[in-house]
N, C-alpha and C. Protein backbone atom coordinates (compact mmCIF):
# COMPACT_ATOMS: atom_id res chain seq x y z
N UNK A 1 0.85 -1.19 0.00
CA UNK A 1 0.00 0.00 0.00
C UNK A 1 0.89 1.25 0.00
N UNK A 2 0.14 2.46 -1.13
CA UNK A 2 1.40 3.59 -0.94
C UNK A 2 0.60 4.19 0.11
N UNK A 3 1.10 4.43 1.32
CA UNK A 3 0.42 5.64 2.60
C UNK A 3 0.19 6.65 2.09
N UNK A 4 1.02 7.65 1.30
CA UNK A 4 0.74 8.70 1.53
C UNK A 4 -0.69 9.07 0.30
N UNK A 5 -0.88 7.46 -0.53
CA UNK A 5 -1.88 8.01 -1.60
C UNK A 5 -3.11 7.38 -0.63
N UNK A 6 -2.90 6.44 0.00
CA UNK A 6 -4.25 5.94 0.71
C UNK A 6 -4.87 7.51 1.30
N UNK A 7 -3.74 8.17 2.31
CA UNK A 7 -4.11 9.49 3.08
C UNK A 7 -4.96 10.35 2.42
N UNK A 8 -5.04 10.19 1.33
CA UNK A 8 -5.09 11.25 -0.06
C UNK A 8 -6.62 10.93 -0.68
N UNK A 9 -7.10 9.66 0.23
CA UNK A 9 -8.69 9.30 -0.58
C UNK A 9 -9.87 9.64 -0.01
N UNK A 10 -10.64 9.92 -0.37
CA UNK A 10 -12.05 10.16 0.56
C UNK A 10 -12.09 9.73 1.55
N UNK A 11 -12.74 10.45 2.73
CA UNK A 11 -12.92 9.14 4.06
C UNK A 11 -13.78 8.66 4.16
N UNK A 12 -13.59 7.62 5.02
CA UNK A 12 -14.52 6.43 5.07
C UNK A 12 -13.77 5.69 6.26
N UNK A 13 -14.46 5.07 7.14
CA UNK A 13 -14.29 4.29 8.37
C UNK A 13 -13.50 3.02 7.63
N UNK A 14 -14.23 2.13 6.42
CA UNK A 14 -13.05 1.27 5.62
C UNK A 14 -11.75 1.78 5.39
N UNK A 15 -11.45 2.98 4.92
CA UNK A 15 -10.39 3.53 4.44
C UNK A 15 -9.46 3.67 5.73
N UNK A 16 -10.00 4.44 6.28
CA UNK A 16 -9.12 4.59 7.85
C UNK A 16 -8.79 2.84 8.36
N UNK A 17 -9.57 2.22 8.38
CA UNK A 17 -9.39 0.62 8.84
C UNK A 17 -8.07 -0.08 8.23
N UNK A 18 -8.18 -0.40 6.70
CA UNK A 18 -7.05 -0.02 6.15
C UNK A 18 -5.85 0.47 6.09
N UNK A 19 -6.08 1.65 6.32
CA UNK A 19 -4.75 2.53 6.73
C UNK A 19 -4.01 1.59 8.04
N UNK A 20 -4.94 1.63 8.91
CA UNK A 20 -4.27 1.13 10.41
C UNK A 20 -4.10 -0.08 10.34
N UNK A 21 -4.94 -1.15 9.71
CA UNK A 21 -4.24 -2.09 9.42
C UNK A 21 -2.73 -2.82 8.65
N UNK A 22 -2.71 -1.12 7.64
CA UNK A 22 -1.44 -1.57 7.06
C UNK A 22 -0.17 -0.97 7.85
N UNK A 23 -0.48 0.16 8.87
CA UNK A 23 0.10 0.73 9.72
C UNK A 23 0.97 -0.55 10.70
N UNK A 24 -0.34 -1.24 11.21
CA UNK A 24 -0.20 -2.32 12.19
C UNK A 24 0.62 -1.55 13.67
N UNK A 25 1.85 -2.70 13.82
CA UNK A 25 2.63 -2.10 14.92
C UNK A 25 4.42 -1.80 14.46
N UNK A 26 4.30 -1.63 13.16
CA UNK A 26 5.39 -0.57 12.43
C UNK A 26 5.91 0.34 12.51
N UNK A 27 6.98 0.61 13.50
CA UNK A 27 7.05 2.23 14.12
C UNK A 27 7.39 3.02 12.87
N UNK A 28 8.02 2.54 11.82
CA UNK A 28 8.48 3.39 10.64
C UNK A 28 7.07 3.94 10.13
N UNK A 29 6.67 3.18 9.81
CA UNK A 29 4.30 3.23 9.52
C UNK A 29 4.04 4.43 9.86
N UNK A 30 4.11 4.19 11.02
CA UNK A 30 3.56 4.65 12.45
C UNK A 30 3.76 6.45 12.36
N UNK A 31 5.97 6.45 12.23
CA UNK A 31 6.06 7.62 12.20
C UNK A 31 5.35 8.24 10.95
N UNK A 32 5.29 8.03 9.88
CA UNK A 32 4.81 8.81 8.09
C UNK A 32 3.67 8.80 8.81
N UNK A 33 2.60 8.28 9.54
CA UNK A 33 1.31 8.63 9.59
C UNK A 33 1.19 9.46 10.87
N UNK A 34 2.07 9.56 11.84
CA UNK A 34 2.11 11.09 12.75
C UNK A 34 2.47 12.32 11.51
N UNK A 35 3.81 11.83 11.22
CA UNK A 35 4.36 12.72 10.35
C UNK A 35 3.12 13.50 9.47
N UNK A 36 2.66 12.87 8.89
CA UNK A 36 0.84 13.30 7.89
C UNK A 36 -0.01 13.96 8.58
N UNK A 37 0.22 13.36 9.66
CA UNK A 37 -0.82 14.03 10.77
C UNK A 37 -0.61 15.38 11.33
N UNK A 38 0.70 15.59 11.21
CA UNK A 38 1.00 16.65 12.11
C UNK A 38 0.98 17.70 10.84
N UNK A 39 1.63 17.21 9.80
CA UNK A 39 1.47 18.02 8.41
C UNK A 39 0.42 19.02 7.95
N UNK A 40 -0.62 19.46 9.02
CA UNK A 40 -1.38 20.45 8.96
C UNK A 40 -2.60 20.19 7.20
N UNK A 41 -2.23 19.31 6.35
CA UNK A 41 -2.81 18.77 5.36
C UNK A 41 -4.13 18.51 5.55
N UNK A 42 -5.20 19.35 5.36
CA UNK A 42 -6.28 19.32 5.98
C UNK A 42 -7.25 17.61 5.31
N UNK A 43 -6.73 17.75 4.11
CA UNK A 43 -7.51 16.16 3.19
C UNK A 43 -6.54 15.14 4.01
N UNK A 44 -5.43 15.43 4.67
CA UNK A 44 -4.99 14.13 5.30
C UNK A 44 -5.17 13.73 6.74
N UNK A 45 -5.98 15.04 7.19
CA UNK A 45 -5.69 14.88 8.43
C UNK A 45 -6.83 13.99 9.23
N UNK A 46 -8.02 13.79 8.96
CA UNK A 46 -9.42 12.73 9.06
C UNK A 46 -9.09 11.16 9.14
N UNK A 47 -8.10 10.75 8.22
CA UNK A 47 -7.89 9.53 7.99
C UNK A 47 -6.33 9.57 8.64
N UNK A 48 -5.53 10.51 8.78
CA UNK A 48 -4.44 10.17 9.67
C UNK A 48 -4.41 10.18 10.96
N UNK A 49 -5.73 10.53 11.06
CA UNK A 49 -6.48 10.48 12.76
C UNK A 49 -7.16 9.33 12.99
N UNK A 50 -7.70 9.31 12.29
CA UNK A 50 -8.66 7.67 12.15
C UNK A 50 -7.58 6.33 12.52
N UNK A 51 -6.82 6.54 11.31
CA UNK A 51 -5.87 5.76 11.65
C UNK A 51 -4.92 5.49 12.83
N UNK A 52 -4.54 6.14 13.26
CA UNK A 52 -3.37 6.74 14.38
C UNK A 52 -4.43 6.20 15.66
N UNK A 53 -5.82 6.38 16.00
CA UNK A 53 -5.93 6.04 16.93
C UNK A 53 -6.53 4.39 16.94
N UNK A 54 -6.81 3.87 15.76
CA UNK A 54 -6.57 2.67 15.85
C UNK A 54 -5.63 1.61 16.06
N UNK A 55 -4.31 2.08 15.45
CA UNK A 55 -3.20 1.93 15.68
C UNK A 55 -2.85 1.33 17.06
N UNK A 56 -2.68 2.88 18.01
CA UNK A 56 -2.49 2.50 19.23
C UNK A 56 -3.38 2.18 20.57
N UNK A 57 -4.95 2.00 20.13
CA UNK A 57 -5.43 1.00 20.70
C UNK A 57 -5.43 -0.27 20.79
N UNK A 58 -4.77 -0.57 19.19
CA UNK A 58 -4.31 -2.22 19.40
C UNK A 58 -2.31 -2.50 19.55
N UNK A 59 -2.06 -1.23 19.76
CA UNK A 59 -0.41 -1.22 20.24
C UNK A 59 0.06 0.24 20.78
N UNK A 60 -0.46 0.43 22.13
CA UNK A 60 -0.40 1.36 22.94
C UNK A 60 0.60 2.04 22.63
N UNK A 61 2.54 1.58 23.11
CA UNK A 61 3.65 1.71 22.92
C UNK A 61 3.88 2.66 22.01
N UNK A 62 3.39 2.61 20.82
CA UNK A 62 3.54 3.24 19.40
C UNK A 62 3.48 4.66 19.61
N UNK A 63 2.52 4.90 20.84
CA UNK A 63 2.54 6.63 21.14
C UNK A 63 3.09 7.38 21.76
N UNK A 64 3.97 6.46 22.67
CA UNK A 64 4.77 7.20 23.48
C UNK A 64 5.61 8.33 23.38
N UNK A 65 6.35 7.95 21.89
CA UNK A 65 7.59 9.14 21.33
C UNK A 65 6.77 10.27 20.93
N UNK A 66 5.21 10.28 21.23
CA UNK A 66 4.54 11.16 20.20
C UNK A 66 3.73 12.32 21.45
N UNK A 67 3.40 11.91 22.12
CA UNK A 67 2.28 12.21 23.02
C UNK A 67 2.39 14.03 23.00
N UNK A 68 3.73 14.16 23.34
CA UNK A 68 3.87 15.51 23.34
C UNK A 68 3.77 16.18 21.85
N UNK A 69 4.06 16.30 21.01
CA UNK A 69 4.18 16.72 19.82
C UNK A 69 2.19 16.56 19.55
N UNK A 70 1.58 15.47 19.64
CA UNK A 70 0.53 15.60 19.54
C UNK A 70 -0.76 16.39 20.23
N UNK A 71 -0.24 16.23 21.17
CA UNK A 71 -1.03 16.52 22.38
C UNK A 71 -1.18 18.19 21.86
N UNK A 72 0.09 19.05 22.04
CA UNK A 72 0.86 20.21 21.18
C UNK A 72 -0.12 20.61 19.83
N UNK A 73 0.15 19.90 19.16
CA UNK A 73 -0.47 19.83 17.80
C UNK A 73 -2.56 20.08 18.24
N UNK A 74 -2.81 19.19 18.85
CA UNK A 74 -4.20 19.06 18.81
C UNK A 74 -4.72 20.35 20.14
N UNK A 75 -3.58 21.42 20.82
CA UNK A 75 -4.33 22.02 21.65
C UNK A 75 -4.15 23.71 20.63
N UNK A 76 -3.53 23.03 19.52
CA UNK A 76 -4.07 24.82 18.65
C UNK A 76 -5.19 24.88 18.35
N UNK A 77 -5.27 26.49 18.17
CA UNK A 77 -6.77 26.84 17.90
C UNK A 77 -6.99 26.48 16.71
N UNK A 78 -6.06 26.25 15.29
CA UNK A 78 -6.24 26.00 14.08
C UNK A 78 -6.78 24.22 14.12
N UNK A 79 -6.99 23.43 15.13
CA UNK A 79 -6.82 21.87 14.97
C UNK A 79 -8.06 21.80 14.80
N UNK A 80 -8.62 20.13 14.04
CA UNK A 80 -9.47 20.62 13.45
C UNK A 80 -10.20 19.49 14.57
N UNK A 81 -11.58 18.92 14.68
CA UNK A 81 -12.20 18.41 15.76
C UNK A 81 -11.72 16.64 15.57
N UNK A 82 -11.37 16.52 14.54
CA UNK A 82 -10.91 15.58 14.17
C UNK A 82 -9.38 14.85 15.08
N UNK A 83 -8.72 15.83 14.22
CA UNK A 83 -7.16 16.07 15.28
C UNK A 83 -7.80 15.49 16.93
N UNK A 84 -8.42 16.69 17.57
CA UNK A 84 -8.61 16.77 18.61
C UNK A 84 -9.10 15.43 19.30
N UNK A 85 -10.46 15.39 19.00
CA UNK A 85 -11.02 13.48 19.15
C UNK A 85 -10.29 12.21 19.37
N UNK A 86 -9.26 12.37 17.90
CA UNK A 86 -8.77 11.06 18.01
C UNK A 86 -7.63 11.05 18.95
N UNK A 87 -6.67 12.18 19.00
CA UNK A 87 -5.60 12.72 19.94
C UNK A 87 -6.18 12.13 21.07
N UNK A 88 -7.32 12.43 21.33
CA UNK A 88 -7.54 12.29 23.12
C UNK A 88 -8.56 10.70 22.92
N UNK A 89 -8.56 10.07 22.02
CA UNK A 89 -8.98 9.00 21.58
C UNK A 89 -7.90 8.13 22.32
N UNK A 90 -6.75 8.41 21.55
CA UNK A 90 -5.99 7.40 21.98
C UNK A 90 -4.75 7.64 22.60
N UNK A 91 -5.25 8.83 23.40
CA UNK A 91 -4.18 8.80 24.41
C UNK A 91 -5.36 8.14 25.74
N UNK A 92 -6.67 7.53 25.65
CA UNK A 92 -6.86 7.01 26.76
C UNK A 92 -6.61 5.07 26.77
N UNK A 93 -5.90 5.04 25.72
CA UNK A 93 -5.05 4.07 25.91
C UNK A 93 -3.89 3.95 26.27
N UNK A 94 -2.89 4.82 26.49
CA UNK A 94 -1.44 4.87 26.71
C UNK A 94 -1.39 5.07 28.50
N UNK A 95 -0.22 4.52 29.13
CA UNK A 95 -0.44 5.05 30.26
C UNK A 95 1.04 5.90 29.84
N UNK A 96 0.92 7.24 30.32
CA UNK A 96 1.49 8.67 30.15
C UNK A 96 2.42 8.35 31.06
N UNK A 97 4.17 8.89 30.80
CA UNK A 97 4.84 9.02 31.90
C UNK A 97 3.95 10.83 32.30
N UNK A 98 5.46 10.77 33.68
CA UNK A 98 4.89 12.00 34.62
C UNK A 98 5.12 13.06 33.92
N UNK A 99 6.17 13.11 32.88
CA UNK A 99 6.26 14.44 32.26
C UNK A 99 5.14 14.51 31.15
N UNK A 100 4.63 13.51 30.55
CA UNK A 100 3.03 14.40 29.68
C UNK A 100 2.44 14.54 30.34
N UNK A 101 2.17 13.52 31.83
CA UNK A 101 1.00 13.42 32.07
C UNK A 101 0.59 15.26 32.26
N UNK A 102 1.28 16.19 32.91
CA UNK A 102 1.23 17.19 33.08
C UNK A 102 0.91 18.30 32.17
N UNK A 103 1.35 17.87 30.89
CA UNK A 103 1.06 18.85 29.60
C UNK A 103 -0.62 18.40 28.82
N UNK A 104 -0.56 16.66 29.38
CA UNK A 104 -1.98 16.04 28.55
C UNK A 104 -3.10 16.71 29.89
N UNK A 105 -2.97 16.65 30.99
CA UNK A 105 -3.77 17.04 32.04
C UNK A 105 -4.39 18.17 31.74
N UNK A 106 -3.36 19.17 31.41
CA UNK A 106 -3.51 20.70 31.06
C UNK A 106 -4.31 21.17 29.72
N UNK A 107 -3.98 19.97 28.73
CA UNK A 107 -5.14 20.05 27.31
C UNK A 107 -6.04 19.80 28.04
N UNK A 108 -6.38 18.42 28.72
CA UNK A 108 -7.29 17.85 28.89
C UNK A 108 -8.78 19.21 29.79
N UNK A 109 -7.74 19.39 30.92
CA UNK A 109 -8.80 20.16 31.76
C UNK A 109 -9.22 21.72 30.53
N UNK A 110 -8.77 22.24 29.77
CA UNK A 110 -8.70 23.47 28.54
C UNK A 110 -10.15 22.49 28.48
N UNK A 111 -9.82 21.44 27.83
CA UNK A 111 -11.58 21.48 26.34
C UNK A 111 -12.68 20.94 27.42
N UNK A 112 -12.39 19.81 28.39
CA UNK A 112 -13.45 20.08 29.44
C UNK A 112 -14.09 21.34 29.83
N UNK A 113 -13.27 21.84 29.79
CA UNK A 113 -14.09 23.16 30.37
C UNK A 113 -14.90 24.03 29.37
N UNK A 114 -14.30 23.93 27.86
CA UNK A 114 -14.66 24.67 26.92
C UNK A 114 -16.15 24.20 26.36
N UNK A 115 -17.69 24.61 26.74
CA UNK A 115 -18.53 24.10 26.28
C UNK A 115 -19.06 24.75 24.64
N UNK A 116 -17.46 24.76 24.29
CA UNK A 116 -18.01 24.99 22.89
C UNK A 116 -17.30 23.65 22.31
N UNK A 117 -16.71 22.82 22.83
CA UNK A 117 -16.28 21.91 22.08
C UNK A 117 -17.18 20.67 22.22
N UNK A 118 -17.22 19.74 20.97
CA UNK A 118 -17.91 18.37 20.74
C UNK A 118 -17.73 18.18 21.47
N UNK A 119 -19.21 17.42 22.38
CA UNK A 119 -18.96 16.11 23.08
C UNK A 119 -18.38 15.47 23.27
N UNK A 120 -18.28 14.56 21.68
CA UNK A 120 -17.36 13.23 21.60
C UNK A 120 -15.82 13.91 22.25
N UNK A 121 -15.12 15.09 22.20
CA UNK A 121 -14.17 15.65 22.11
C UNK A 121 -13.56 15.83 23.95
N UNK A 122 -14.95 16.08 24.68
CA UNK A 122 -14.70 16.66 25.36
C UNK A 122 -15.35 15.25 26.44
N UNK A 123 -15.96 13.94 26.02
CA UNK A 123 -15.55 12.94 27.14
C UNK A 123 -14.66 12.09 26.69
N UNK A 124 -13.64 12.07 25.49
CA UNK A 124 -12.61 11.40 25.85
C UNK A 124 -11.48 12.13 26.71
N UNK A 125 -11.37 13.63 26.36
CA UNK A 125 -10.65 14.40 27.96
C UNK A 125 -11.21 13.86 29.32
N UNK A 126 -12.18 13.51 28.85
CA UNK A 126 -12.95 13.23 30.90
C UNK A 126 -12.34 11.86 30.98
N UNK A 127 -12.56 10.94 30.34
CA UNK A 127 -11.31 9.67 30.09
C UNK A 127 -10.09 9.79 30.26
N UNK A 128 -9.34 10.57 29.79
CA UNK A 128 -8.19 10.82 29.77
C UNK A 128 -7.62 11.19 31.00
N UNK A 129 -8.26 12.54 31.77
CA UNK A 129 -8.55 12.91 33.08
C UNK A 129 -8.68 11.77 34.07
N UNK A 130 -10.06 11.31 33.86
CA UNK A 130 -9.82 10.10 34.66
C UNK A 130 -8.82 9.00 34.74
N UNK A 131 -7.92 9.12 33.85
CA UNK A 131 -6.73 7.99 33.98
C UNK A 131 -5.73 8.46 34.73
N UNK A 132 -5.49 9.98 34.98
CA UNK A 132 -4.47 10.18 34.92
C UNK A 132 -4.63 10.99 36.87
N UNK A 133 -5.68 10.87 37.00
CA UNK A 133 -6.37 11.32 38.28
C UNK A 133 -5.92 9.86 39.40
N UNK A 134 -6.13 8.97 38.63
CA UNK A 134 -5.96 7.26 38.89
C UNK A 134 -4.34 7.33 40.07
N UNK A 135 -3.62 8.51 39.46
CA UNK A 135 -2.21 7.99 39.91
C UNK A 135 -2.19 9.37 40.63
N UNK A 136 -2.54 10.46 40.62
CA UNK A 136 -2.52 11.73 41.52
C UNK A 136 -4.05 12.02 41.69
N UNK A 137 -4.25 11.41 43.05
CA UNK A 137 -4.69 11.35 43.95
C UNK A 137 -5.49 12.93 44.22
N UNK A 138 -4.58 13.79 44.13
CA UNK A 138 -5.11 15.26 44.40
C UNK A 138 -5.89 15.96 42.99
N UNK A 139 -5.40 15.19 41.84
CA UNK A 139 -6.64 15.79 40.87
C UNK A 139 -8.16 15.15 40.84
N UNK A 140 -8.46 13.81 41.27
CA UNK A 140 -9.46 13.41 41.58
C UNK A 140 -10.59 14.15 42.28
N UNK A 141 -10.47 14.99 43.47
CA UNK A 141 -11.17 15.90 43.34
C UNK A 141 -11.47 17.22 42.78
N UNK A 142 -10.60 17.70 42.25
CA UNK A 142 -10.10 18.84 40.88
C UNK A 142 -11.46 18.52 40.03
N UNK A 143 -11.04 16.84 39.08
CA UNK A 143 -11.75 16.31 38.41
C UNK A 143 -13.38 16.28 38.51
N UNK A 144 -13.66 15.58 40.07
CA UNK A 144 -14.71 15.25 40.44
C UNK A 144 -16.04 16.43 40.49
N UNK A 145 -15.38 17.51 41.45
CA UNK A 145 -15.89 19.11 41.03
C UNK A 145 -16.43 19.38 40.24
N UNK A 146 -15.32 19.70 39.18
CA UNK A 146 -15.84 19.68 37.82
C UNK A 146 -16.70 19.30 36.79
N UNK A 147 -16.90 17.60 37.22
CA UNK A 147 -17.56 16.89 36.30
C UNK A 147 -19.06 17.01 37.28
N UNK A 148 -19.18 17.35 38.55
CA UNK A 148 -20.49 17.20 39.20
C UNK A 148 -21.16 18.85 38.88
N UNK A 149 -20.23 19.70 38.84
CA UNK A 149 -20.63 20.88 38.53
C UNK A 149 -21.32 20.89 37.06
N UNK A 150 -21.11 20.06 35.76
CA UNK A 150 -21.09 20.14 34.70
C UNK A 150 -21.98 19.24 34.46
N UNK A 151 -22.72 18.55 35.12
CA UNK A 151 -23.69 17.26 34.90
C UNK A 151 -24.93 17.67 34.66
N UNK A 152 -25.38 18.57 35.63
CA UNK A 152 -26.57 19.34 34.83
C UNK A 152 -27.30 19.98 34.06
N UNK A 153 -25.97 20.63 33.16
CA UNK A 153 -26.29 20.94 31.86
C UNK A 153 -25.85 20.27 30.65
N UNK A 154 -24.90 18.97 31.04
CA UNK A 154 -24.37 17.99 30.16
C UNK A 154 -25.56 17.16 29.19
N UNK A 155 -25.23 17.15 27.96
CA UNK A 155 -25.84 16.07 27.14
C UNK A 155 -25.74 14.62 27.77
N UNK A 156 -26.95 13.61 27.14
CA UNK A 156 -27.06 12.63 28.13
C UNK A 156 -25.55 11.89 28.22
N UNK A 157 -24.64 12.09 26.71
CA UNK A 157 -23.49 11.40 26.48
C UNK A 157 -22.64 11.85 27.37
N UNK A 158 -22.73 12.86 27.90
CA UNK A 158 -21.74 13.96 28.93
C UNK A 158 -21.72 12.70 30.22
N UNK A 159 -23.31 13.23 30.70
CA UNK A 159 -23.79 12.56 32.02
C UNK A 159 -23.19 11.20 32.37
N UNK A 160 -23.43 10.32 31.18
CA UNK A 160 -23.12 9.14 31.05
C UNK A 160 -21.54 8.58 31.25
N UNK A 161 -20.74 9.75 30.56
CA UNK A 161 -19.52 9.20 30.81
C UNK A 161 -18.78 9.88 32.44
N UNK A 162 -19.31 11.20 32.93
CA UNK A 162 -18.96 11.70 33.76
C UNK A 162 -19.62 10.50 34.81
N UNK A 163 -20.37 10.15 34.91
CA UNK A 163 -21.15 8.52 35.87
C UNK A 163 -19.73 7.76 35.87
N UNK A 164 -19.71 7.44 35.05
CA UNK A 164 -18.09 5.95 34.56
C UNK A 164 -17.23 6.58 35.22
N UNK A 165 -16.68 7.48 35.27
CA UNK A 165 -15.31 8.45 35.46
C UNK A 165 -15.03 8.79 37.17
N UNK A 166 -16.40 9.19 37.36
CA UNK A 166 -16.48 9.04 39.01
C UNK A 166 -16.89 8.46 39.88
N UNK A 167 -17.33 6.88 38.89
CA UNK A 167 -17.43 5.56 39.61
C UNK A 167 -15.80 4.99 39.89
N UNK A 168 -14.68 5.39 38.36
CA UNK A 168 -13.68 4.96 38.07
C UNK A 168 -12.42 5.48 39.23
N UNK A 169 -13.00 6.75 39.93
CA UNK A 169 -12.37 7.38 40.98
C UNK A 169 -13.06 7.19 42.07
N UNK A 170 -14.09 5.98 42.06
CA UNK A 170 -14.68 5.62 43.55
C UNK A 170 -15.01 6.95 44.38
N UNK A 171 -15.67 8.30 43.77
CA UNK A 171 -16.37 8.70 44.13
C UNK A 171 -17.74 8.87 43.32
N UNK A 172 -18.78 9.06 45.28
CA UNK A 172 -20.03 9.01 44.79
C UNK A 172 -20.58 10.05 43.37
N UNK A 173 -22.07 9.39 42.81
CA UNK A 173 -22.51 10.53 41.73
C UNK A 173 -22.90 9.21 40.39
C-alpha cells in the first residue's frame, strides 16, 4: 500500500481501517502517519487520525515518542475536531509518563471546560482525566468538582460518561 496516496482518498471508516491495518505495529508506519498528521494537510488529516488512533489501541507503545508533539499539535486553535477526538482518543489508551501526564492534564482540563467543544471531544478528555487522576490522587477531586458541577447541563453522552469516570475514581454521583 502507498500511505501517503491511501491518506489522499475520501474518508470512510473502511479507508481509515485499512490505513491502520497496514500501519499495524510498524514504528516506521507509524512515524509517516504522525508525520501526515501533524502536516497540517487538511484532506490528510481525518484519515491520519482515524488511523493513528486505531493503531495505538491495538499497540499502545507506538505513542509514546509522540504524546507531546501531539497533544501540542491538537491544543491549537487552528486543529481541526478531528485532530482533537482522536488525539484524546488514543491517548486514553497509553499510560502517560509524569512528564506528559502534566502537559496532557492541562489540554485535557482546557476542552473540558470549553462548552463549545464536541462532546465526543470533550468525554474522551474526561477519560483521559480520569486515567491520569488514577495515579494523583489530588486531581481526583479537581476532576470530580468539575464533572459534578457540569452534569446538569451535560448532554445525556456527557452525564453518562462523567457517571463511569467518578465511579472509576470511587467517588459518589
Amino acid at each position: 500500500m502507498n500511505l501517503e496516496k491511501a491518506l489522499s482518498a475520501p474518508y470512510s471508516q473502511t479507508a481509515v481501517r485499512k490505513i491502520a491495518d497496514y500501519v499495524g505495529k510498524d514504528p516506521q508506519r507509524f512515524k509517516f502517519l504522525i508525520d501526515q498528521l501533524l502536516s497540517q494537510e487538511k484532506s490528510k488529516i481525518s484519515l491520519a487520525a482515524g488511523g493513528m488512533s486505531i493503531c495505538v489501541e491495538r499497540h499502545p507503545l507506538l505513542l509514546k515518542a509522540y504524546v507531546k508533539k501531539l497533544t501540542q499539535a491538537a491544543a491549537k486553535n487552528t486543529a481541526t475536531d478531528s485532530l482533537k477526538r482522536n488525539v484524546l482518543r488514543a491517548l486514553q489508551f497509553v499510560r502517560l509518563s509524569s512528564v506528559d501526564q502534566g502537559i496532557v492534564a492541562d489540554f485535557c482540563f482546557q476542552v473540558l471546560t470549553n462548552r463549545k467543544e464536541a462532546i465526543a471531544i470533550r468525554v474522551f478528555a474526561m477519560t483521559v482525566l480520569g486515567n491520569i487522576a488514577l495515579e494523583h490522587p489530588d486531581l481526583k477531586q479537581e476532576l470530580a468538582l468539575l464533572l459534578e458541577s457540569e452534569m446538569p447541563l451535560g448532554s445525556p453522552g456527557y452525564v453518562s460518561r462523567a457517571k463511569k469516570v467518578l465511579k472509576q475514581l470511587q467517588l459518589p454521583k
